[in-house]
Structure formats: C-alpha cells, structure tokens
Protein backbone atom coordinates (compact mmCIF):
# COMPACT_ATOMS: atom_id res chain seq x y z
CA UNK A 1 10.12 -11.74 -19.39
CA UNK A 2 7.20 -9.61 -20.89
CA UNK A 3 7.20 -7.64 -23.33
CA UNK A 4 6.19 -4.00 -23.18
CA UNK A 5 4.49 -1.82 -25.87
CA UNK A 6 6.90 0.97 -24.81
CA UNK A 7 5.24 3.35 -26.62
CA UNK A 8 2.18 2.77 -25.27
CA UNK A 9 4.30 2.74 -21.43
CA UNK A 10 5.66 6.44 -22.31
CA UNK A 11 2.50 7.77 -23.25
CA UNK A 12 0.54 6.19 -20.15
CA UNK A 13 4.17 7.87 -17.93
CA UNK A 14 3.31 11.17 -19.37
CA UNK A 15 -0.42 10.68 -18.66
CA UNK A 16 0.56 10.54 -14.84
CA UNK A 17 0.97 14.44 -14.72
CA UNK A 18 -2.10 14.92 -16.04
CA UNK A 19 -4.38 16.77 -13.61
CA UNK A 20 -7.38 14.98 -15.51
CA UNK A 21 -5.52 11.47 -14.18
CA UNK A 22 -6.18 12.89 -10.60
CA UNK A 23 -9.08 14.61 -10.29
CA UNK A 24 -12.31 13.09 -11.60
CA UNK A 25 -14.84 15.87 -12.25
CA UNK A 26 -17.88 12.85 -10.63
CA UNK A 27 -16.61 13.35 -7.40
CA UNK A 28 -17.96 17.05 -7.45
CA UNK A 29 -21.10 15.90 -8.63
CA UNK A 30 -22.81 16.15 -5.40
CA UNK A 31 -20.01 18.38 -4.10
CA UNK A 32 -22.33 20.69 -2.02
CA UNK A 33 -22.40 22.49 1.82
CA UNK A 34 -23.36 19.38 4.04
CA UNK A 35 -24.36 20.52 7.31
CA UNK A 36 -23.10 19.24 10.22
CA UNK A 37 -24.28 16.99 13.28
CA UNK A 38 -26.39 19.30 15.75
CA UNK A 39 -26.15 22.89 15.36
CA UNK A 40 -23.04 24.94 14.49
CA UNK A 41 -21.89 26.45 11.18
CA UNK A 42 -22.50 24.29 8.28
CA UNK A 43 -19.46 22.21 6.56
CA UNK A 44 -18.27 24.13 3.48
CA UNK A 45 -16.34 21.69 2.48
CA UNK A 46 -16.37 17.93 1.36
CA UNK A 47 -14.90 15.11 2.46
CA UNK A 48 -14.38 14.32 -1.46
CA UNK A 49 -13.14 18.05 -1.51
CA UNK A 50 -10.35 16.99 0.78
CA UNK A 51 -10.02 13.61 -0.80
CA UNK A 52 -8.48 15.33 -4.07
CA UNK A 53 -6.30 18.02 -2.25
CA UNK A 54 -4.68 15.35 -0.39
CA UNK A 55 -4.24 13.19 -3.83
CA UNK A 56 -2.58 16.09 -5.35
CA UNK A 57 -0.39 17.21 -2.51
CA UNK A 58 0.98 13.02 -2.56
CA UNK A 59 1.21 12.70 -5.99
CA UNK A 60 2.96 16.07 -7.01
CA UNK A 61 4.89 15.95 -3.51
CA UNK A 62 3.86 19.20 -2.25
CA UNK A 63 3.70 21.20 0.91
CA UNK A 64 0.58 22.26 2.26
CA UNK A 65 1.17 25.72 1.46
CA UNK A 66 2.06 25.06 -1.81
CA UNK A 67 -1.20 23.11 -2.45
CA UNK A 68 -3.19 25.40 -1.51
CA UNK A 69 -2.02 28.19 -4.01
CA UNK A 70 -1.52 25.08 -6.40
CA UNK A 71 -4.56 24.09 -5.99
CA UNK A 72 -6.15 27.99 -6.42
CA UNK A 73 -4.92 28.40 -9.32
CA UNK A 74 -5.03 25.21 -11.44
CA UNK A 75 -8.14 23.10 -9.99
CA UNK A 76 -10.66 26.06 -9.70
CA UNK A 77 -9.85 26.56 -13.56
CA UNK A 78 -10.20 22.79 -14.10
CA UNK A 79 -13.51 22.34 -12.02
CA UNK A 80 -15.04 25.87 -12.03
CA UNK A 81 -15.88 28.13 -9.23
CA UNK A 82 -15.02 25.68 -6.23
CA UNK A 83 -13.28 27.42 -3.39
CA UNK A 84 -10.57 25.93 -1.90
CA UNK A 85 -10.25 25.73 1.82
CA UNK A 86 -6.24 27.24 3.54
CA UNK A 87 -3.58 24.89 4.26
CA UNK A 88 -4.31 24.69 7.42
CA UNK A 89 -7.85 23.59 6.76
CA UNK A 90 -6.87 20.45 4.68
CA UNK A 91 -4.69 19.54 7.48
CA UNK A 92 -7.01 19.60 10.09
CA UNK A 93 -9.74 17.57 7.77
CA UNK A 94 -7.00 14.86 6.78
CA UNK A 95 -7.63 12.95 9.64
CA UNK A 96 -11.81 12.57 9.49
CA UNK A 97 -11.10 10.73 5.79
CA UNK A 98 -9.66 7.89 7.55
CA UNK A 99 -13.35 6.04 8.41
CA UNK A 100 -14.49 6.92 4.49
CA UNK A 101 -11.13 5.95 2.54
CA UNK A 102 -11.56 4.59 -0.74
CA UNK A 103 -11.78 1.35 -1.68
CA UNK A 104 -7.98 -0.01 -3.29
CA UNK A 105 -9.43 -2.46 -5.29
CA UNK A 106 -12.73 -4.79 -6.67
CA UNK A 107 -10.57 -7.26 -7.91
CA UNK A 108 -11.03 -10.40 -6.74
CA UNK A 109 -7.61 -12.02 -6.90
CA UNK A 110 -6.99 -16.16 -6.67
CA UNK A 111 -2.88 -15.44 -6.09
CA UNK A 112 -1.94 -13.23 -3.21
CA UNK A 113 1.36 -11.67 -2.46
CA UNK A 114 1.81 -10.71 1.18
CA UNK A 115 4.30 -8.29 2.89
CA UNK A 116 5.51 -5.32 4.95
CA UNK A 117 7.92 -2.70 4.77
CA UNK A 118 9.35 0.13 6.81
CA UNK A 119 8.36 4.20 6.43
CA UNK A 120 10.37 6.68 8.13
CA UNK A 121 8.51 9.12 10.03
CA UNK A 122 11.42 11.32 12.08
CA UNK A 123 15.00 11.30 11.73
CA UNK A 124 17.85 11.85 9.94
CA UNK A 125 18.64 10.51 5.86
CA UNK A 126 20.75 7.70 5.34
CA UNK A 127 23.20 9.13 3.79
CA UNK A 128 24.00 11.39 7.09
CA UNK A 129 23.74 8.48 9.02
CA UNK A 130 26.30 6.41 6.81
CA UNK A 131 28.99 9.28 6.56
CA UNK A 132 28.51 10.86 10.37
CA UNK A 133 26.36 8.39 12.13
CA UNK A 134 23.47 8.32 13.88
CA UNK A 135 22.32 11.73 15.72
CA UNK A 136 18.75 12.01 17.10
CA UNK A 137 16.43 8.58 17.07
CA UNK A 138 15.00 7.62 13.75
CA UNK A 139 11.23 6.54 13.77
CA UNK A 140 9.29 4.18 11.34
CA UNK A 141 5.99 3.03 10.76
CA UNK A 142 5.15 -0.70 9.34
CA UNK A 143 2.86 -0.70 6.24
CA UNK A 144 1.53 -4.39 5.42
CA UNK A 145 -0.22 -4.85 2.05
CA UNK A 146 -1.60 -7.48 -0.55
CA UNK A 147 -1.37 -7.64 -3.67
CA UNK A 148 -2.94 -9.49 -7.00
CA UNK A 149 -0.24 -11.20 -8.21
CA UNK A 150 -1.89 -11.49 -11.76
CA UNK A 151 -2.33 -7.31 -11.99
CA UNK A 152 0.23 -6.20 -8.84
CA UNK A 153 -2.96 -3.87 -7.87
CA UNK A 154 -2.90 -3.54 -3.84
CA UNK A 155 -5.81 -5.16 -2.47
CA UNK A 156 -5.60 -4.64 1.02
CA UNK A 157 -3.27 -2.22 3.46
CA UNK A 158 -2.63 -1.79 7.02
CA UNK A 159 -1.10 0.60 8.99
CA UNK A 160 0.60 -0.17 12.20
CA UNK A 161 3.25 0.75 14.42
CA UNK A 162 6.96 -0.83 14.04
CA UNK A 163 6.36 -3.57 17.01
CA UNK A 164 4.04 -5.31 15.23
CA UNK A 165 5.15 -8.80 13.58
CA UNK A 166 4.47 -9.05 10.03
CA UNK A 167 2.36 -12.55 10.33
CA UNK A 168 0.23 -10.83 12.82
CA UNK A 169 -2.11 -8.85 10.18
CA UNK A 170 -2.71 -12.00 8.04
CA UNK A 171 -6.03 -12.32 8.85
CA UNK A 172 -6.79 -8.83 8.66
CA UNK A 173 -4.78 -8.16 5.84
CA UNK A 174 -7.27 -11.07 4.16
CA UNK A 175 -10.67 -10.03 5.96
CA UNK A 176 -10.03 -6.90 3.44
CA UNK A 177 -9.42 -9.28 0.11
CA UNK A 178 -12.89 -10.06 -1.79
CA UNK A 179 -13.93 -13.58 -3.39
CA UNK A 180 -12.38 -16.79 -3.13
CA UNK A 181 -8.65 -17.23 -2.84
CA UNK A 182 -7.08 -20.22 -3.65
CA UNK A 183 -3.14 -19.46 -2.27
CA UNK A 184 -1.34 -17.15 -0.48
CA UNK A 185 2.67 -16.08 -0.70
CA UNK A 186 4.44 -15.15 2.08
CA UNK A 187 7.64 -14.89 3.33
CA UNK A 188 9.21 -16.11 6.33
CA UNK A 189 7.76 -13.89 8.88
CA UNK A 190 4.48 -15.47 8.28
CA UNK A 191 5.66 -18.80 9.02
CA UNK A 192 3.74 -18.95 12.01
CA UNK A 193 0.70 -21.16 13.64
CA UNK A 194 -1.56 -18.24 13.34
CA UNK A 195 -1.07 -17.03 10.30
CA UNK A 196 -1.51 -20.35 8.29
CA UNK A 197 -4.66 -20.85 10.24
CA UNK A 198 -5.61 -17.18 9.12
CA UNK A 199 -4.77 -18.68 5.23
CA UNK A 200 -6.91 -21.76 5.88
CA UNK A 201 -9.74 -20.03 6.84
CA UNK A 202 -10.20 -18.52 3.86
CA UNK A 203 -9.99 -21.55 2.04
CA UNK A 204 -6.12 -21.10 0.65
CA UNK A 205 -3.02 -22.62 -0.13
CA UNK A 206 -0.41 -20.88 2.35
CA UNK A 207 2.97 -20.73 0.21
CA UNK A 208 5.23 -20.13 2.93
CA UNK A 209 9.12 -21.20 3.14
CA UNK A 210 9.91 -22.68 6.67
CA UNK A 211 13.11 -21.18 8.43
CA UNK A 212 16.28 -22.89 8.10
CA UNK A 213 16.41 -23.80 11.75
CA UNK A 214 12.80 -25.05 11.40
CA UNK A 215 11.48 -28.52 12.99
CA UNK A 216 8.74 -31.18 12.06
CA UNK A 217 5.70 -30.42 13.37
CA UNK A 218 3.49 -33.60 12.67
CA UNK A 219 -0.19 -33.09 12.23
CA UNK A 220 0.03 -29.52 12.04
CA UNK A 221 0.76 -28.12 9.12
CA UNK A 222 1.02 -30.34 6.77
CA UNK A 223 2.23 -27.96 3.70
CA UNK A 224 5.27 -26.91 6.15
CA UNK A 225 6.64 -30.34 6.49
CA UNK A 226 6.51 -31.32 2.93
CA UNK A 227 8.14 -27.95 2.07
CA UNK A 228 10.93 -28.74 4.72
CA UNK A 229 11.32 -32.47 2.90
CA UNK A 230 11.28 -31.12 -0.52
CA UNK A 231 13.91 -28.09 0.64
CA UNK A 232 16.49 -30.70 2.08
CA UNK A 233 15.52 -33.43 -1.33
CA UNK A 234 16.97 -30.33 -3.08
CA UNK A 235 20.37 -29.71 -0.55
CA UNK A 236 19.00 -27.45 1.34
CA UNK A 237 21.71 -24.95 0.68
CA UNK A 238 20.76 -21.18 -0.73
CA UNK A 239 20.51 -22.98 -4.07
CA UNK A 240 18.38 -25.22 -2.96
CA UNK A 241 15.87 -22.97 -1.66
CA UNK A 242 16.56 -20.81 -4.46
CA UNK A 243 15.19 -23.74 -7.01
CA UNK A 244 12.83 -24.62 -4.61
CA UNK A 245 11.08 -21.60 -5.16
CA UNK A 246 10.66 -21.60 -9.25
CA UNK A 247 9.44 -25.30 -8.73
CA UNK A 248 7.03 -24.10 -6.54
CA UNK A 249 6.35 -20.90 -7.97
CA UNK A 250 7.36 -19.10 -4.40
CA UNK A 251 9.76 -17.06 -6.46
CA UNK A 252 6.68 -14.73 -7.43
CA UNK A 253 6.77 -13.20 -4.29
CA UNK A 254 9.41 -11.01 -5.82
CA UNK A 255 6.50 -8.72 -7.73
CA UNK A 256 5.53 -7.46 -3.66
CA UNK A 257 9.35 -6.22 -3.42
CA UNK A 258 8.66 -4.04 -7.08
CA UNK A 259 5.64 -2.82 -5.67
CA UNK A 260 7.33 -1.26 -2.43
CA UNK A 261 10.31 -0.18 -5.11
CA UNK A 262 7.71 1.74 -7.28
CA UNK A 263 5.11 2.90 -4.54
CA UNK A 264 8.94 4.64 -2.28
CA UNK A 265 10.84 5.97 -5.89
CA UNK A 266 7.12 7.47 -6.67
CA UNK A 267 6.29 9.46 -3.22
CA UNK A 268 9.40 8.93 -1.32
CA UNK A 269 10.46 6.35 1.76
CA UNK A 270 8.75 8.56 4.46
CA UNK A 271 5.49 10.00 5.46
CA UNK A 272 4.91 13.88 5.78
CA UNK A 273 2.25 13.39 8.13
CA UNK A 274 3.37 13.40 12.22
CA UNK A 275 -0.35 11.61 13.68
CA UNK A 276 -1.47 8.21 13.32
CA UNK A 277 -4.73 8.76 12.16
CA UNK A 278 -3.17 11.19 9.04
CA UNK A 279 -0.79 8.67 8.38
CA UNK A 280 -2.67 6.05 7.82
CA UNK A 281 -4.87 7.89 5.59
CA UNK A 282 -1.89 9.01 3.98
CA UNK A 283 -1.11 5.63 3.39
CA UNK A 284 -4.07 4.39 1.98
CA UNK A 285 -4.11 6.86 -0.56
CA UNK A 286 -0.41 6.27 -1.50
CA UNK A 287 -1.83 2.67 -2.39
CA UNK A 288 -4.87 3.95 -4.15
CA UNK A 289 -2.77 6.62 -6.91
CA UNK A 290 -0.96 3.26 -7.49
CA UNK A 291 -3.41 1.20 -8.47
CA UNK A 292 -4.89 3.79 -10.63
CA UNK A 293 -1.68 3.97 -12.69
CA UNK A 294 -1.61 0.48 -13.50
CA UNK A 295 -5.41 1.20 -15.36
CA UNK A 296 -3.76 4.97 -16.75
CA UNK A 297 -4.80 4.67 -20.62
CA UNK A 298 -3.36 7.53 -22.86
C-alpha cells in the first residue's frame, strides 16, 4: 500500500474548487468573433467559450440556468469583460464540441487497464426501485475507457449504446492510445478472438482470464491456453483464480474499478444530457476534469 503525503492530498482536494483549477485564462487567448461558413451573422462565441461553461456546469454539478448566472457573475470577474452566451445557447453549442474534444492524455502508457461501465440516462433511482420496484423503463449508456495503469490517467474513451459488447471497442479503444504498449488487462468480456487480435496488433501482451467454462483452443491463442493450464495447476477454484491473478499481476485490473468509483462519487452515475452527440461530449469531458486532478498541485 502507498503512502500518501496527506497533507499535500487535502490541499490538492481543496484546490479542486478552485475556479483557477478550471478555467485556464490561455484558452481566451485567441478568444475572438470567428465568422462563420458562408454568409450569416458572425459566431460570437467560441468553441473554447463553450468548452469551459460545460467544464464548470460538470464539475460544480449545475443546471444550465444556474450556469449561466454562475457563470455571469464569477467568470466575467475572473476573465474580464467576456460575455456569456443564455442557457439555452450553451445547450445548443454542446453538441458541435464533439469533433474538437480535447485530448485525455499524451501519456504514452506500456500497462493498460481496459473496461466499461453503465450510465443511467432515464429512469427511476435505485433506491425507488429497491423499496417499490420498477415503474417506467430505465435507460443506460456504455462508457469504455483505458487507463495508464502506472498514473490511472484515462487514455482513451468511447461512447456507445448499451448493446454493444465490451471486447468490441478494443481496437478502437487502442487506435486512441499513443506509443508502444507492451500488455493489456482485461477482463473477461474481452476474452474473445477479436479482441486479442486487436491486442496483438499493437504489439501487446493481452492479460486476459479465460471463462470458467472455457476450452483449448490449440494454435490460437497461445497466452489463453497457458492461462487455462496455470488456472487449473492452481485448483481452479475462486482461490485459485484469485492467486492466479497476483502471480500474474492480473489483480491490477482493480485500479479501472477505482477509476469508475471516483469519476460516478465525483459527477454522479448518470448523464444530464438526453442526445447522443451531447452525451458523448459530456463524457469525454467527465474523463478530461479527471485526469487534470491527478496533476492538481496546491
């Protein structure tokens, strides 16, 4: 176990509610009226503009309305005579910041930690469900991500709908990772022909445990059968998988499941946007605050 400099951790806690944290005064460098394709009126405001609205409103969990007047009063103090577009405004814009998102990441990680986990979009809180049961249909979005296991930054993130199978966005999951990786850790889900081949291709190490129902494949996969020999060497019991894992160093995988604890208790288990395109944006940025808290120095 690590130790922390807890100090250090409280200051860099109270640091996060620092508007200073969130908005970086370079962004409005160049902050200026861009006009638009073809005639028409010209665009007042920035895609960066937007950028920063929409990190507030995730970060401090607020309503459009209430960013707006938030943003009135505290932001045009903080970066001068900027006018801030209505709430309706930054609504509309969300969705045009999906093809210029920011990048998560320029690390260049030689672990990585895949995974996916559930966001509600409609429908009723559990703890209604669990007392009264289940009302209207419940909705959820899929959000697959990488991560450095040496830092826990998010390196890459997708966006899809419920339907689609975890091991199904390997490859583009790692078309978004930079440099050379030499392994990737998975769960179960991406125990699948196509998503080792996706791991190969890069040049990796898959790290992936095989099912407990799983059968020899010979010649293909080689990693997979020696996993399912080593597994059953062990007693292939819970246990055994269980020490499997620290031999192997699959027990890692474990610093994913922190990151979806600490990206949910930070801005909540559901998105607050209803389209596709805003969600995924959404999303993105969601990842991005969290990376930039793991560099927060006090």
């Amino acid at each position: 176990m690590r130790r922390r400099n807890w100090q250090q951790y409280n200051k860099q806690l109270v640091q996060r509610g620092s508007l200073t944290f969130l908005v970086d005064p370079k962004l409005f460098k160049n902050h200026k009226k861009n006009r638009g394709p073809g005639r028409g009126r010209p665009i007042e405001y920035s895609l960066q503009l937007i950028q920063i609205l929409l990190v507030v409103k995730i970060h401090y969990r607020l309503a459009y309305r209430a960013l707006e007047g938030f943003a009135k009063l505290f932001l045009s103090a903080l970066l001068g005579h900027i006018k801030i577009p209505t709430y309706s405004l930054i609504c509309k814009r969300a969705a045009a910041l999906e093809s210029c998102l920011p990048q998560l990441s320029h690390r260049r990680p030689a672990v990585v930690i895949l995974d996916a986990t559930g966001m509600k979009v409609v429908g009723e809180g559990e703890w209604k469900v669990h007392v009264h049961g289940r009302g209207r249909p419940r909705k959820w979005l899929k959000v697959h991500v990488a991560i450095d296991q040496e830092t826990q930054e998010i390196v890459a993130e997708v966006t899809t709908e419920s339907s689609v199978s975890d091991g199904s966005m390997t490859e583009e999951l790692l078309c978004q990772v930079k440099g050379g990786i030499q392994q990737v850790l998975a769960d179960g889900a991406y125990d699948r022909k196509d998503a080792r081949n996706a791991i190969r291709k890069r040049g990796a190490q898959p790290l992936i445990p095989p099912p407990r129902n799983a059968k020899f494949k010979s010649g293909d996969g080689l990693e997979r059968d020696l996993a399912m020999l080593e597994i059953a060497g062990l007693g292939g019991s819970i246990e055994g998988r269980s020490l499997w894992g620290k031999l192997t160093g699959y027990s890692r995988r474990s610093l994913v499941e922190a990151t979806f604890s600490r990206k949910k208790r930070l801005f909540g288990d559901r998105f607050f946007s209803q389209h596709l395109e805003k969600q995924r944006v959404e999303s993105r940025l969601r990842c991005w605050i969290l990376n930039r808290m793991l560099h927060i120095r006090p």
